[in-house]
Protein backbone atom coordinates (compact mmCIF):
# COMPACT_ATOMS: atom_id res chain seq x y z
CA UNK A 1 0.00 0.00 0.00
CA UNK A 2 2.86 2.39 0.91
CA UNK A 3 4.15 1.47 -2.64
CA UNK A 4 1.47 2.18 -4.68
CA UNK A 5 1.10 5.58 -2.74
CA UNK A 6 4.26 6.22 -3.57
CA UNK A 7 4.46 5.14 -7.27
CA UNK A 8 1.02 7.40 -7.28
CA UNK A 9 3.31 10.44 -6.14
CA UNK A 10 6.04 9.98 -8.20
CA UNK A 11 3.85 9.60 -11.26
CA UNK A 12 1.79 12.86 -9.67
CA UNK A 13 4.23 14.88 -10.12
CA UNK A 14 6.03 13.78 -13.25
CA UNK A 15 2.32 15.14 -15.15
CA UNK A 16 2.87 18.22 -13.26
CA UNK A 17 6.88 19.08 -14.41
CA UNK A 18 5.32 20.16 -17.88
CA UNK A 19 2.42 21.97 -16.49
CA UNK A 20 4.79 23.98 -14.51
CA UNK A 21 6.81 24.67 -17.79
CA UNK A 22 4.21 25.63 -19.68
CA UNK A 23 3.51 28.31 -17.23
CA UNK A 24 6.93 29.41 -16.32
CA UNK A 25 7.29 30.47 -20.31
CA UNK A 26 3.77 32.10 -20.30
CA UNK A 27 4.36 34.16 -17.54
CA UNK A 28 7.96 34.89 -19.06
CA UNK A 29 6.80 36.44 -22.14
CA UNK A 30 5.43 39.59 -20.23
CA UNK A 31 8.67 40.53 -18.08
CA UNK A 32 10.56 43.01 -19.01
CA UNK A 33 13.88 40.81 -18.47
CA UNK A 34 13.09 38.67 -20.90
CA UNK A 35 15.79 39.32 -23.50
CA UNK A 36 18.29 38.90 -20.79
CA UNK A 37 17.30 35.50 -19.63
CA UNK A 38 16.60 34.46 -23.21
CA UNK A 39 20.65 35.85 -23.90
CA UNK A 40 22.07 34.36 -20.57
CA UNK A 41 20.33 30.91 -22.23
CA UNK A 42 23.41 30.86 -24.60
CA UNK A 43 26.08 29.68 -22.03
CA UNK A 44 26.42 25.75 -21.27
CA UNK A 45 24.35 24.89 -18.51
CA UNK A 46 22.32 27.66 -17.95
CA UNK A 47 19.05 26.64 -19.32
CA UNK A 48 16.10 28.55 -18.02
CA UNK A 49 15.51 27.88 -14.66
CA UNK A 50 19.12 28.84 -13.97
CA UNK A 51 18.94 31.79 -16.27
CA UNK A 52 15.65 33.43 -14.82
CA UNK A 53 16.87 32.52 -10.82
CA UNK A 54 19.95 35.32 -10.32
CA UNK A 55 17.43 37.47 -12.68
CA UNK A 56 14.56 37.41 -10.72
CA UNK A 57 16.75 38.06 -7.27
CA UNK A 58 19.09 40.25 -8.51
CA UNK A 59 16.97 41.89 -10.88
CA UNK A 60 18.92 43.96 -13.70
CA UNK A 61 22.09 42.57 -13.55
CA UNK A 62 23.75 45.81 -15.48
CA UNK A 63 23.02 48.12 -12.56
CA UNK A 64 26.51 46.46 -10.76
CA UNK A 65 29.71 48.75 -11.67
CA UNK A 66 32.16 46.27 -11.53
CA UNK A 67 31.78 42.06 -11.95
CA UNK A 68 33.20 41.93 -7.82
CA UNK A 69 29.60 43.81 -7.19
CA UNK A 70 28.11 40.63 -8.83
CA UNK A 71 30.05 38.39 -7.31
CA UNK A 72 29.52 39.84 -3.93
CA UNK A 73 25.34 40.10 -4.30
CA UNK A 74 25.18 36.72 -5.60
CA UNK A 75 27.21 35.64 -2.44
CA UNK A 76 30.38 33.41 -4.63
CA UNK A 77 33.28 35.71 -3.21
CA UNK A 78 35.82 34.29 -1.35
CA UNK A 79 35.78 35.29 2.55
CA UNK A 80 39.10 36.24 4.07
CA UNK A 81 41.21 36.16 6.93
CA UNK A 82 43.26 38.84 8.10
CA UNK A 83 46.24 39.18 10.81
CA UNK A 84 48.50 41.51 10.55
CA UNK A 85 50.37 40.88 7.44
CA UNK A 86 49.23 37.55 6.70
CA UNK A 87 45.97 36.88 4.29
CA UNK A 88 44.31 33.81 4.42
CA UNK A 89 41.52 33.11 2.19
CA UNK A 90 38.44 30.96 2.89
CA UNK A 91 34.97 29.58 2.02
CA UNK A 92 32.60 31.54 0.15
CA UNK A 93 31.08 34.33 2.09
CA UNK A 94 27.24 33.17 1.38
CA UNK A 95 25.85 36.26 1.75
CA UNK A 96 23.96 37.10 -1.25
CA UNK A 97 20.80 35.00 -2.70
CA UNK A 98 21.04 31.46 -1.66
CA UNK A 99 18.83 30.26 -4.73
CA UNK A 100 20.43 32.29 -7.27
CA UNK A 101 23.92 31.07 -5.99
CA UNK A 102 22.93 27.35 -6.48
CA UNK A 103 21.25 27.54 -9.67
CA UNK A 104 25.17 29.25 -10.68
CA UNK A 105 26.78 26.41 -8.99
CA UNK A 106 24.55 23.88 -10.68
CA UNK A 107 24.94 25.35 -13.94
CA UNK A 108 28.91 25.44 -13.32
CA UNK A 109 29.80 21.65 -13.21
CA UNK A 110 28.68 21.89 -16.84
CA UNK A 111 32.37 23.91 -17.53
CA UNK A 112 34.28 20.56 -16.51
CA UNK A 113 34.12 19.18 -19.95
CA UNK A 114 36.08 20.61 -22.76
CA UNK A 115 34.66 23.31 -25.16
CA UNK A 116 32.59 22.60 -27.46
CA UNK A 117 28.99 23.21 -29.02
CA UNK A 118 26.82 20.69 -27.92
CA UNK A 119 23.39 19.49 -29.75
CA UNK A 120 21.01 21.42 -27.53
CA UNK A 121 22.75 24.64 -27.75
CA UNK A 122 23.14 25.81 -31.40
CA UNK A 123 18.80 25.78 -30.70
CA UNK A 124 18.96 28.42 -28.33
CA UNK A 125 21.64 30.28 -30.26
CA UNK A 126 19.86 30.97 -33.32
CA UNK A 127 18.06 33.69 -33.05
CA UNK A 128 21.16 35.31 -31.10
CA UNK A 129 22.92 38.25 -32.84
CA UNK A 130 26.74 37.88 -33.69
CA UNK A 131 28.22 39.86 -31.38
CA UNK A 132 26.57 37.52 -28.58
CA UNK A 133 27.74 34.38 -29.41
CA UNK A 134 31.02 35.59 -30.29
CA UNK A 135 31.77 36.73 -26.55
CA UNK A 136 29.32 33.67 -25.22
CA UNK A 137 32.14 31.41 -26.86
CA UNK A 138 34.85 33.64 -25.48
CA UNK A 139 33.91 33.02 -22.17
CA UNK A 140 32.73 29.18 -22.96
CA UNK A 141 36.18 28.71 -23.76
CA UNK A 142 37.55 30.64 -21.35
CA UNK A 143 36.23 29.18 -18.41
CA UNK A 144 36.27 25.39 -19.56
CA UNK A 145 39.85 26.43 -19.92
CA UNK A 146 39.97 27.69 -16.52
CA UNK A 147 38.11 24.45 -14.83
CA UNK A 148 40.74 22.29 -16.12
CA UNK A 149 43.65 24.48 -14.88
CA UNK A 150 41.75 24.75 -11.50
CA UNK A 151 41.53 20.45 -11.33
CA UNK A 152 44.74 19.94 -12.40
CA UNK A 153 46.62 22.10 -9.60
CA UNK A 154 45.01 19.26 -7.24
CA UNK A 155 41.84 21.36 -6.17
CA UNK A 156 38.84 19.60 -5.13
CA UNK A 157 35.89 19.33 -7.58
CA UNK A 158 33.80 21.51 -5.71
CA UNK A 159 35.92 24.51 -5.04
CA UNK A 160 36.53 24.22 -8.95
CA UNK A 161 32.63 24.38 -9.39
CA UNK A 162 32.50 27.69 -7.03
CA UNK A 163 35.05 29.28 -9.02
CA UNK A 164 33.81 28.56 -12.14
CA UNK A 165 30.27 29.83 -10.89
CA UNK A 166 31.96 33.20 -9.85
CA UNK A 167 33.83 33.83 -12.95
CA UNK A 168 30.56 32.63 -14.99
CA UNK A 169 28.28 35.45 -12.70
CA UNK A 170 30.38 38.23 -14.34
CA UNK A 171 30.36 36.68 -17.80
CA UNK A 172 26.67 36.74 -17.03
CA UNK A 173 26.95 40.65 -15.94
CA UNK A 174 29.07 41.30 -18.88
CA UNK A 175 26.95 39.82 -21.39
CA UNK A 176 23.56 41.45 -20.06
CA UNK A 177 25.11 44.77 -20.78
CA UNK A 178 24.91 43.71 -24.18
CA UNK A 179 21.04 42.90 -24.54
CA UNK A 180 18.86 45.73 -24.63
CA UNK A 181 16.16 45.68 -21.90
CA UNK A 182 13.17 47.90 -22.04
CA UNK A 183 12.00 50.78 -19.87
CA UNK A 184 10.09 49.56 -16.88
CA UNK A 185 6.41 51.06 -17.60
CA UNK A 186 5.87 53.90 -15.25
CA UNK A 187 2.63 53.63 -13.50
């Protein structure tokens, strides 16, 4: 009996996954941060659950001068430990949005593989002007490039995933000062 209430629940909530989605992309058409999430799409594992999360907490992601802003909102910067003139560093502060910082970590462990364009991708590149998937590969490149330098200095996998998520949040930054985002309506 326990089973089949089980089974019931799993099967429950498979039927409701797409139902969710469905709405999710309705409700997505009508923000104003659309063309950012659709553009922050283009990098490996950022599909759009990852994409709208830092979005939706952060809100417009240009409004930060400098990528350390980013960084620091979002929670992925290093902490630190001073005395005197020895610097220590540590964990990551956690400060910033807990949700949108593991939807970046999640998406990071994507960057372990080497570069390349996979099948999914090219889909949500098409309608994507030049410019944008020139600098998305950039920083594809870029920060596979830097995952595999990171793992083989003998790091552990996950402090290669954090770092990878922190460098990715100001690729993110830098890339959503390239989409155009409309005026918020005045009311």
């Amino acid at each position: 009996m326990v089973f089949q209430e089980d089974v019931q629940t799993v099967t429950e909530q498979t039927a409701r996954l797409p139902r969710l989605d469905h709405a999710r992309r309705d409700q997505g058409t009508t923000w104003r941060f659309q063309p950012v999430v659709e553009a922050l799409q283009a990098f490996r594992g950022v599909q759009c659950p990852v994409a709208v999360t830092p979005v939706a907490a952060l809100g417009d992601l240009t409004r930060f001068n400098n990528p350390r802003q980013l960084m620091h909102s979002l929670g992925l910067t290093p902490s630190a430990y001073a005395s005197g003139p020895r610097r220590q560093p540590g964990s990551m502060t956690k400060t910033g949005h807990p949700h949108a910082r593991r939807a970046l970590v999640e998406g990071a462990w994507a960057y372990r593989y080497p570069a390349k364009v996979s099948r999914h991708l090219p889909l949500r590149l098409e309608k994507r002007p030049a410019a944008l998937q020139a600098s998305r590969w950039k920083a594809h490149v870029r920060l596979c490039t830097r995952s595999r330098q990171l793992m083989a200095t003998g790091k552990q996998a996950q402090q290669v995933v954090v770092a990878i998520a922190r460098e990715c949040s100001a690729c993110m930054g830098a890339l959503a000062k390239q989409v155009v985002v409309p005026p918020q309506a005045s009311r």
